[in-house]
PDB file of N, CA and C in Angstrom:
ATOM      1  N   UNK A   1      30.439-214.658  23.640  1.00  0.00           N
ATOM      2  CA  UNK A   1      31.321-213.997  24.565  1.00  0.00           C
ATOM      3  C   UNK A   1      32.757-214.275  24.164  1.00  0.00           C
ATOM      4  N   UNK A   2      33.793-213.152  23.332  1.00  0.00           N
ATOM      5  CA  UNK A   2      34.815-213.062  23.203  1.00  0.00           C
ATOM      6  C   UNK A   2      35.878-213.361  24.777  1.00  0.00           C
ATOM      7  N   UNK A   3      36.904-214.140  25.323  1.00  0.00           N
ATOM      8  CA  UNK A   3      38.022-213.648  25.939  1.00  0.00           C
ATOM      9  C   UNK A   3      38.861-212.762  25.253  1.00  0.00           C
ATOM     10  N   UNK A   4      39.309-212.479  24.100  1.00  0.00           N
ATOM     11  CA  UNK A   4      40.407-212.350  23.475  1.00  0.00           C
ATOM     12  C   UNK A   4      41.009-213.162  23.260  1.00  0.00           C
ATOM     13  N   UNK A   5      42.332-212.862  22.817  1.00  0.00           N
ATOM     14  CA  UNK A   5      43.188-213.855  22.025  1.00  0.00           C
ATOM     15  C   UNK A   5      43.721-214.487  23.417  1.00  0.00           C
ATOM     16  N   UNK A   6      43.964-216.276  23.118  1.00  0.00           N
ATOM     17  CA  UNK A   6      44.607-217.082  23.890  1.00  0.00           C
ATOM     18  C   UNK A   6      46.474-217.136  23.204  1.00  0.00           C
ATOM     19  N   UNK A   7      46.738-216.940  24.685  1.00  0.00           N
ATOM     20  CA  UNK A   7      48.298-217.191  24.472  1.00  0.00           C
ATOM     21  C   UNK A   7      48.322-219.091  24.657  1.00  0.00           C
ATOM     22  N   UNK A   8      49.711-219.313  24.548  1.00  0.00           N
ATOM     23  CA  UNK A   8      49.849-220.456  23.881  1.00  0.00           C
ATOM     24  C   UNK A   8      51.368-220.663  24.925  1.00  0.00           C
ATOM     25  N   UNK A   9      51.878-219.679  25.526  1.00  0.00           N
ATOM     26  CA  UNK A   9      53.086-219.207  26.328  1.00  0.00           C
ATOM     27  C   UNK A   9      52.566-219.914  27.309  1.00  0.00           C
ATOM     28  N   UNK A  10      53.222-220.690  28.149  1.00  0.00           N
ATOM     29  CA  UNK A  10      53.024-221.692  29.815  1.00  0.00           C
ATOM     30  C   UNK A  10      54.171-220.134  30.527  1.00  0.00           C
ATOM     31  N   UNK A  11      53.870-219.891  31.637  1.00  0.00           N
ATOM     32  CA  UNK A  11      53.849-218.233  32.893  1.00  0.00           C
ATOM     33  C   UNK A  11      55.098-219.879  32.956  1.00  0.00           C
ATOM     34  N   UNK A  12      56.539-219.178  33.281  1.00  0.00           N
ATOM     35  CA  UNK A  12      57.347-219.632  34.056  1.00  0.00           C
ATOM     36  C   UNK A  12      56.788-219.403  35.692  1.00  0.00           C
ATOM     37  N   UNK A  13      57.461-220.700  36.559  1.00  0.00           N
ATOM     38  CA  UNK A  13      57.702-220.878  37.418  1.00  0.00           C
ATOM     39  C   UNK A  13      58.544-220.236  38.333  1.00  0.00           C
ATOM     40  N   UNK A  14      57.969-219.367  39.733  1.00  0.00           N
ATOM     41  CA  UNK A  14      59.185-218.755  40.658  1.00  0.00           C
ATOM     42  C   UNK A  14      60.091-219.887  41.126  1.00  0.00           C
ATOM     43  N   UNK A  15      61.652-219.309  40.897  1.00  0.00           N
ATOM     44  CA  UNK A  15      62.633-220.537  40.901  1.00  0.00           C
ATOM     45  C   UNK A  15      62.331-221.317  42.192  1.00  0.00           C
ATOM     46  N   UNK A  16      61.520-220.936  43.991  1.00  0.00           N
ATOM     47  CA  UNK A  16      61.408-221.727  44.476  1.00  0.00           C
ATOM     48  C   UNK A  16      60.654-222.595  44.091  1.00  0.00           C
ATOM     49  N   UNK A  17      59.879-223.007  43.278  1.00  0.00           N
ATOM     50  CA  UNK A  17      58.880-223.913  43.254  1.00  0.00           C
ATOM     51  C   UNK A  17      59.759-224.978  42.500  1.00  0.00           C
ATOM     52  N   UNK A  18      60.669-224.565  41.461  1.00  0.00           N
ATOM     53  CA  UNK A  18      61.420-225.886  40.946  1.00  0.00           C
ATOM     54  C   UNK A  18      62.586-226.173  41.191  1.00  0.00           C
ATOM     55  N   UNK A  19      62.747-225.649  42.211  1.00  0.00           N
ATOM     56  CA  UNK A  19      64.324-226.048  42.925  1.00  0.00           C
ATOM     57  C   UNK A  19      64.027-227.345  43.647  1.00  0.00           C
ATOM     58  N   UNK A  20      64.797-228.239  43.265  1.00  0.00           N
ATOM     59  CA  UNK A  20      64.605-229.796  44.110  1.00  0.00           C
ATOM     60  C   UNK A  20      65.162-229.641  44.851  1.00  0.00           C
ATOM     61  N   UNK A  21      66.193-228.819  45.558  1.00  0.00           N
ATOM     62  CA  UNK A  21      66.925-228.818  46.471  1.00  0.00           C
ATOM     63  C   UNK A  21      66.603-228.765  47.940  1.00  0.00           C
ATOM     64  N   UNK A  22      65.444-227.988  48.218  1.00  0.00           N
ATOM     65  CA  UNK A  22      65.410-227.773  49.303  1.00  0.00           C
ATOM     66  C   UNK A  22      64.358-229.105  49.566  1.00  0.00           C
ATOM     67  N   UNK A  23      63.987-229.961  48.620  1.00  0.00           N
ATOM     68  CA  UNK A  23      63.014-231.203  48.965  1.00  0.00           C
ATOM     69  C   UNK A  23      63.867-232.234  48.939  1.00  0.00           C
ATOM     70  N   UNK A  24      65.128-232.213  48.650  1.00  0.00           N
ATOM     71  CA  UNK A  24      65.737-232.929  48.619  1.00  0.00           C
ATOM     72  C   UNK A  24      66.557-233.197  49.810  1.00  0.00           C
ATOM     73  N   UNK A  25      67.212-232.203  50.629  1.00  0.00           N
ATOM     74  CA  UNK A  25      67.561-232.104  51.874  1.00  0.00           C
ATOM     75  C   UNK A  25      66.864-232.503  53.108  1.00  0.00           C
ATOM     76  N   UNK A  26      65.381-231.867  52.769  1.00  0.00           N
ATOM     77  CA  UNK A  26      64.528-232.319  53.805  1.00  0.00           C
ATOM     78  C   UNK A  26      63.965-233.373  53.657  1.00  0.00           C
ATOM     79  N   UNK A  27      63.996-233.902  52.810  1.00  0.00           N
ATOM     80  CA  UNK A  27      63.655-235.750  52.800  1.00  0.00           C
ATOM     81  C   UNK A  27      65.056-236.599  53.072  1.00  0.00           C
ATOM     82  N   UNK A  28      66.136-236.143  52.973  1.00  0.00           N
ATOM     83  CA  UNK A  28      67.043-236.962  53.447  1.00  0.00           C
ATOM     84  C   UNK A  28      67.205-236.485  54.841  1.00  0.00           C
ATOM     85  N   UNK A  29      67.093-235.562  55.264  1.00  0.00           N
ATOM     86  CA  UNK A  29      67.072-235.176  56.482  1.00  0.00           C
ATOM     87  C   UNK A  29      66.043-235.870  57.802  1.00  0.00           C
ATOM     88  N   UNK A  30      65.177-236.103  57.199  1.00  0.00           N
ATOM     89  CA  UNK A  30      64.077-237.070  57.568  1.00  0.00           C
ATOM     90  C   UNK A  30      63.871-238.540  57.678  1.00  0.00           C
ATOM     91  N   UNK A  31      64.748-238.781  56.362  1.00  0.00           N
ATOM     92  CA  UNK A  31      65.467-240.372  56.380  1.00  0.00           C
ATOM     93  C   UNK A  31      66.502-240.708  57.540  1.00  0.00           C
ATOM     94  N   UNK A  32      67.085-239.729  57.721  1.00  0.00           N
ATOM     95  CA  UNK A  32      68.587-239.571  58.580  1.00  0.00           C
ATOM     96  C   UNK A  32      67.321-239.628  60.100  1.00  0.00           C
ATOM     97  N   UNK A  33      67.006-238.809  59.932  1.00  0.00           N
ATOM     98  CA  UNK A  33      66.492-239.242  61.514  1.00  0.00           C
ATOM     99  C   UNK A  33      65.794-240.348  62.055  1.00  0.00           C
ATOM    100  N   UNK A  34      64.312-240.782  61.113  1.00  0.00           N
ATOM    101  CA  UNK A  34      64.272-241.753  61.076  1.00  0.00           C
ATOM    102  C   UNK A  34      65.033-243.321  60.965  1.00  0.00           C
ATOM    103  N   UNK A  35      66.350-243.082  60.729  1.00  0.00           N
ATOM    104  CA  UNK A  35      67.513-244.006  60.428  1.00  0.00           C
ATOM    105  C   UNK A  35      67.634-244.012  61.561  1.00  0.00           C
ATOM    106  N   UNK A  36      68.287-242.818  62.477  1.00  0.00           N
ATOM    107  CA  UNK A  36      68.568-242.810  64.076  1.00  0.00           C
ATOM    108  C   UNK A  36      67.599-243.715  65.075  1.00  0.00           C
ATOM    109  N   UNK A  37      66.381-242.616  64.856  1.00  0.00           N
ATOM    110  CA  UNK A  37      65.629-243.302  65.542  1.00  0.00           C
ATOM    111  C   UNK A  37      65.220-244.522  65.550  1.00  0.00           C
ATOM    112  N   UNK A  38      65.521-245.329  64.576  1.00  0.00           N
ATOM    113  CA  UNK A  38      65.129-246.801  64.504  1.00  0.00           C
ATOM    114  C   UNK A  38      66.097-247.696  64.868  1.00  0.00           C
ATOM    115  N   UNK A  39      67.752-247.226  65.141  1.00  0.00           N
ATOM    116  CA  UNK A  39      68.504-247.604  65.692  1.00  0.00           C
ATOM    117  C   UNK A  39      68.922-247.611  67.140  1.00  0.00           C
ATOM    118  N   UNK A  40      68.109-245.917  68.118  1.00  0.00           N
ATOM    119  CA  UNK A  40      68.039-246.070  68.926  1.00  0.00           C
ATOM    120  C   UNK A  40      66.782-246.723  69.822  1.00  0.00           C
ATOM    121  N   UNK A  41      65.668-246.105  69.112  1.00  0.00           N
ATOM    122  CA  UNK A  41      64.509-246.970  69.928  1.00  0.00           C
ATOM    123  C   UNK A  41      64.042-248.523  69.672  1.00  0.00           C
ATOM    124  N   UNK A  42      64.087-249.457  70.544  1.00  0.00           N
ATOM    125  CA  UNK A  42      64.350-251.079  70.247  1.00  0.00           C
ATOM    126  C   UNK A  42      63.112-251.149  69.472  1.00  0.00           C
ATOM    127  N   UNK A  43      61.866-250.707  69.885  1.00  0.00           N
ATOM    128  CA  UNK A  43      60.706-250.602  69.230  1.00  0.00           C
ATOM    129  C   UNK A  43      60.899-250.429  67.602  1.00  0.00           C
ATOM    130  N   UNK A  44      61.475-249.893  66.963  1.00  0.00           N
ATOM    131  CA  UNK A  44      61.218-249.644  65.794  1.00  0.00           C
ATOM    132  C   UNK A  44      62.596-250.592  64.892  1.00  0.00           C
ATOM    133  N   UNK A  45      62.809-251.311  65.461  1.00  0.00           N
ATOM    134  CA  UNK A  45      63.757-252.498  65.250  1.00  0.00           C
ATOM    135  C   UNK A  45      64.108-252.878  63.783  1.00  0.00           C
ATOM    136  N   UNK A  46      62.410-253.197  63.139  1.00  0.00           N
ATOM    137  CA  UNK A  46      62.133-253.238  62.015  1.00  0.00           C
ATOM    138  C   UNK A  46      61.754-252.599  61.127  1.00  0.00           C
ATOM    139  N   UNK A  47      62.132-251.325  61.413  1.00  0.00           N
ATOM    140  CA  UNK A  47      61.739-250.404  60.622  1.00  0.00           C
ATOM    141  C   UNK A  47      63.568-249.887  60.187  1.00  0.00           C
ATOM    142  N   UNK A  48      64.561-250.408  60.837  1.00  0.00           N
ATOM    143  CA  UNK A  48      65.746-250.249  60.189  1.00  0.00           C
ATOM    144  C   UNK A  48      66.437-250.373  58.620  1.00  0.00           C
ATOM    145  N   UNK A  49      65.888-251.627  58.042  1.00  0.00           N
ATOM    146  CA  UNK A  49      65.843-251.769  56.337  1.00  0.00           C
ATOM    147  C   UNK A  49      65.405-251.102  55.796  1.00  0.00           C
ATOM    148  N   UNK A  50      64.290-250.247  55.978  1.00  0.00           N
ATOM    149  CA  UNK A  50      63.524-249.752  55.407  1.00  0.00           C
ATOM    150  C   UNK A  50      64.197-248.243  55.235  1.00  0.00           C
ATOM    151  N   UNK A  51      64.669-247.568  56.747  1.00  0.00           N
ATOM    152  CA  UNK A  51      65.347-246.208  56.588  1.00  0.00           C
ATOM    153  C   UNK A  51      66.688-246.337  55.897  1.00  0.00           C
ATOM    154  N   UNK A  52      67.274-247.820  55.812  1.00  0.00           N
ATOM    155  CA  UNK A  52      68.368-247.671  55.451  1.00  0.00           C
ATOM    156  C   UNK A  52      68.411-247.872  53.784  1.00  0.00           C
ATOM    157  N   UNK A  53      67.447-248.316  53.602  1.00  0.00           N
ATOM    158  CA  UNK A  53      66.783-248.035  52.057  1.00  0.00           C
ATOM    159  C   UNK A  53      66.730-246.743  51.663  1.00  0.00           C
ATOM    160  N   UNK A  54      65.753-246.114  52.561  1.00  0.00           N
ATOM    161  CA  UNK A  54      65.603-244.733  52.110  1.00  0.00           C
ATOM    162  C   UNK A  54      66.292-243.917  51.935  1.00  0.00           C
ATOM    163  N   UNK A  55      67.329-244.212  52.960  1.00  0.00           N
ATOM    164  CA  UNK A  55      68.944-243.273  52.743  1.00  0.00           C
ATOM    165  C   UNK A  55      69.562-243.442  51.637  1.00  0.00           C
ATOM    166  N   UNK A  56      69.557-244.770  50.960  1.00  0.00           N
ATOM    167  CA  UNK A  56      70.630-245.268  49.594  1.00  0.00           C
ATOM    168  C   UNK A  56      69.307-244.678  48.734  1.00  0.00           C
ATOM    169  N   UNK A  57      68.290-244.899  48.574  1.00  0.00           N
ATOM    170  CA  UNK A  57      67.689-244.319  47.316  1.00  0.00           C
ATOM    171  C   UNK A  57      67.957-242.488  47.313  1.00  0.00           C
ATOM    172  N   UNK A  58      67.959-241.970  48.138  1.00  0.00           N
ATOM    173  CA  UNK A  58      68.286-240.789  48.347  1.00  0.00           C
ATOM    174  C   UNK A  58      69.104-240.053  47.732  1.00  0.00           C
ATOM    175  N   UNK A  59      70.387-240.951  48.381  1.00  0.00           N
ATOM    176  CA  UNK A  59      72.167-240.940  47.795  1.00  0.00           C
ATOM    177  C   UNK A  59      71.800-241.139  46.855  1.00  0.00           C
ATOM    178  N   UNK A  60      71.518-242.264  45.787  1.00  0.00           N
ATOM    179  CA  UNK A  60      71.465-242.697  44.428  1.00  0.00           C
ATOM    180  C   UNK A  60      70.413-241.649  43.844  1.00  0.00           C
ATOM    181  N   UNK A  61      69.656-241.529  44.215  1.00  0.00           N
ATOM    182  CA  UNK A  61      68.949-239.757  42.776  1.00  0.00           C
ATOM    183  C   UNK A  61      69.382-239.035  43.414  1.00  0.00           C
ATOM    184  N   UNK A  62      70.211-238.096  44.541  1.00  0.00           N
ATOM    185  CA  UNK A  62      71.180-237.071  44.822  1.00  0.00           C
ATOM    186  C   UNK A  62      72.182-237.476  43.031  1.00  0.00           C
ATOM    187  N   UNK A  63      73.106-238.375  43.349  1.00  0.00           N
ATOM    188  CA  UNK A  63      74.169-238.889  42.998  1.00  0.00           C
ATOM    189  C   UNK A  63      73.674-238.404  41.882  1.00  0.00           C
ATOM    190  N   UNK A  64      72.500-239.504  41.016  1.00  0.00           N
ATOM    191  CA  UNK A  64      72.168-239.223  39.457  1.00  0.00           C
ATOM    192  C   UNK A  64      71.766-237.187  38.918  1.00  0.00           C
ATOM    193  N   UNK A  65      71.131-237.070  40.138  1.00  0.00           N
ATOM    194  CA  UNK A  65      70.868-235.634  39.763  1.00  0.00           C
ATOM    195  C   UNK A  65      71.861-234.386  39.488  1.00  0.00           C
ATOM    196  N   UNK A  66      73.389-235.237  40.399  1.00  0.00           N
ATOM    197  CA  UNK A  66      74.838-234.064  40.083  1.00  0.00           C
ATOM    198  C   UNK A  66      74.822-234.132  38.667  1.00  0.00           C
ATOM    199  N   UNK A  67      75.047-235.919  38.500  1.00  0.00           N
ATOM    200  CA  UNK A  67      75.767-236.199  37.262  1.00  0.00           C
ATOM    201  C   UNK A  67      74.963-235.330  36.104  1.00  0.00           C
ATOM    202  N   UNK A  68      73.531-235.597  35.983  1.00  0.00           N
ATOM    203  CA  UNK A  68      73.160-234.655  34.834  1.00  0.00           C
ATOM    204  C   UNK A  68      73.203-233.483  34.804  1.00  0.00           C
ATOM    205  N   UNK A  69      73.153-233.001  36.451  1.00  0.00           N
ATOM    206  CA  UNK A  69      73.452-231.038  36.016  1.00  0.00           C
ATOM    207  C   UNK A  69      74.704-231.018  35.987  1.00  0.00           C
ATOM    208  N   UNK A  70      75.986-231.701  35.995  1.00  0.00           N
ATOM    209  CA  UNK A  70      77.088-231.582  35.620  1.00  0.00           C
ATOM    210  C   UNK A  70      77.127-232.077  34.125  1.00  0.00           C
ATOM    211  N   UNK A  71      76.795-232.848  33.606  1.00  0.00           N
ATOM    212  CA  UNK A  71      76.721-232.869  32.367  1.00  0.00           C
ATOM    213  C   UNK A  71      76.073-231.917  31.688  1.00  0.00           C
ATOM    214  N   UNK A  72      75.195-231.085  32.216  1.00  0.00           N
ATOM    215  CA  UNK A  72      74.070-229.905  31.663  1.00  0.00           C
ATOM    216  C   UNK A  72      75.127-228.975  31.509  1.00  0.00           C
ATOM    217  N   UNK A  73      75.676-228.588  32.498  1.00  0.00           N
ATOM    218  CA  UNK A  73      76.722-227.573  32.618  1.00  0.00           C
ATOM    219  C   UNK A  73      77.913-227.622  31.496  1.00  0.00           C
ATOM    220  N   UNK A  74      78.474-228.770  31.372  1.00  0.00           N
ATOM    221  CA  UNK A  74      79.421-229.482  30.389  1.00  0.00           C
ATOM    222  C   UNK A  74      79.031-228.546  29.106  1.00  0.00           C
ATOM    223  N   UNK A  75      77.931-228.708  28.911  1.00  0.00           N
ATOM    224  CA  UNK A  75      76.687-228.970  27.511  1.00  0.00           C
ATOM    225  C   UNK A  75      76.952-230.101  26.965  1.00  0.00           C
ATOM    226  N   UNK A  76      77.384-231.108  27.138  1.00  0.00           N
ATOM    227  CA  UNK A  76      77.139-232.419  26.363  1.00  0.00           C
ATOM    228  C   UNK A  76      75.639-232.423  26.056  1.00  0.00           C
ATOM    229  N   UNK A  77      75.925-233.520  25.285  1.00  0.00           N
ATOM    230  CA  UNK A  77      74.961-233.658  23.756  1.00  0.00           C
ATOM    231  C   UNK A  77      73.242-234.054  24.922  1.00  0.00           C
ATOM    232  N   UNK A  78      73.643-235.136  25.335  1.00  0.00           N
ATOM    233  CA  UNK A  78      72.771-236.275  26.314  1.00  0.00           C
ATOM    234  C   UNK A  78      72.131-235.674  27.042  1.00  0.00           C
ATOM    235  N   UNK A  79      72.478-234.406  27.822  1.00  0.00           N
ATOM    236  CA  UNK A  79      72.226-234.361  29.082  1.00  0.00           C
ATOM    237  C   UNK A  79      70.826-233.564  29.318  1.00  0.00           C
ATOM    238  N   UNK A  80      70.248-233.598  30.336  1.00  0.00           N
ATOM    239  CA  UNK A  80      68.574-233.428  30.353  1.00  0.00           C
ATOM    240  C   UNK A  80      69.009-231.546  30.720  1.00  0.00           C
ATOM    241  N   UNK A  81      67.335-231.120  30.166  1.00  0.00           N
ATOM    242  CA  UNK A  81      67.463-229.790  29.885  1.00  0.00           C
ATOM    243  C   UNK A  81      67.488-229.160  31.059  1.00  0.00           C
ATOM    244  N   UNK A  82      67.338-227.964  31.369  1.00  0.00           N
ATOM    245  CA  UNK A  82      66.414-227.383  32.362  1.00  0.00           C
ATOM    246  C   UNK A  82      67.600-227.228  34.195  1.00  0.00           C
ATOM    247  N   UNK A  83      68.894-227.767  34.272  1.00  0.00           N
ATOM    248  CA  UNK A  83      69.194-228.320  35.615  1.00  0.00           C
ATOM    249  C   UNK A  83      70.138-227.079  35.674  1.00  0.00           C
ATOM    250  N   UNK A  84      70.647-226.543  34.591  1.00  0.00           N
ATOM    251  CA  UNK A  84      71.632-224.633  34.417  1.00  0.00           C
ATOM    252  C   UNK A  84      71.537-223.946  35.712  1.00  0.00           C
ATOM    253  N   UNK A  85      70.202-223.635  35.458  1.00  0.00           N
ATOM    254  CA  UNK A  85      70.099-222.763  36.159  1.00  0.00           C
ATOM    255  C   UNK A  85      70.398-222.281  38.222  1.00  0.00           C
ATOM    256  N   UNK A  86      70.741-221.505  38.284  1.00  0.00           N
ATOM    257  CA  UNK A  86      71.061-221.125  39.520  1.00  0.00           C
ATOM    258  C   UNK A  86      70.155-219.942  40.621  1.00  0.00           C
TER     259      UNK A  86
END
């Protein structure tokens, strides 16, 4: 049983599926509340380090992720492929 010929081509991706952006908002958005809420309800007392973690790791790959699509944009030599696009 022939298929025919196999392509060797990977089908691009519809740009929502690789946009980090909108997963990126809604997980900090989620951190942010959870941050609240652990500040307002006494109950979750100890769960404050933890959101306030989650917020700085957030910020920090937000932060790293400008720098390389601004360097992408640049075209410097270094910078990771793929972040161009709009």
């Amino acid at each position: 049983m022939d298929a025919g010929p196999v392509s060797r081509e990977m089908p691009h991706l519809p740009r929502s599926l690789v946009d980090p952006r909108p997963v990126v908002l809604i997980g900090f958005a989620a951190w942010a509340v959870a941050t609240v809420l652990a500040f307002v309800v006494p109950a979750w007392a100890d769960a404050r380090p933890v959101c306030l973690m989650g917020l700085f790791v957030g910020v920090l790959g937000s932060s790293i992720w400008l720098a390389q699509r601004r360097s992408a944009l640049r075209g410097d030599k270094g910078a990771q492929v793929g972040l161009t696009e709009d």
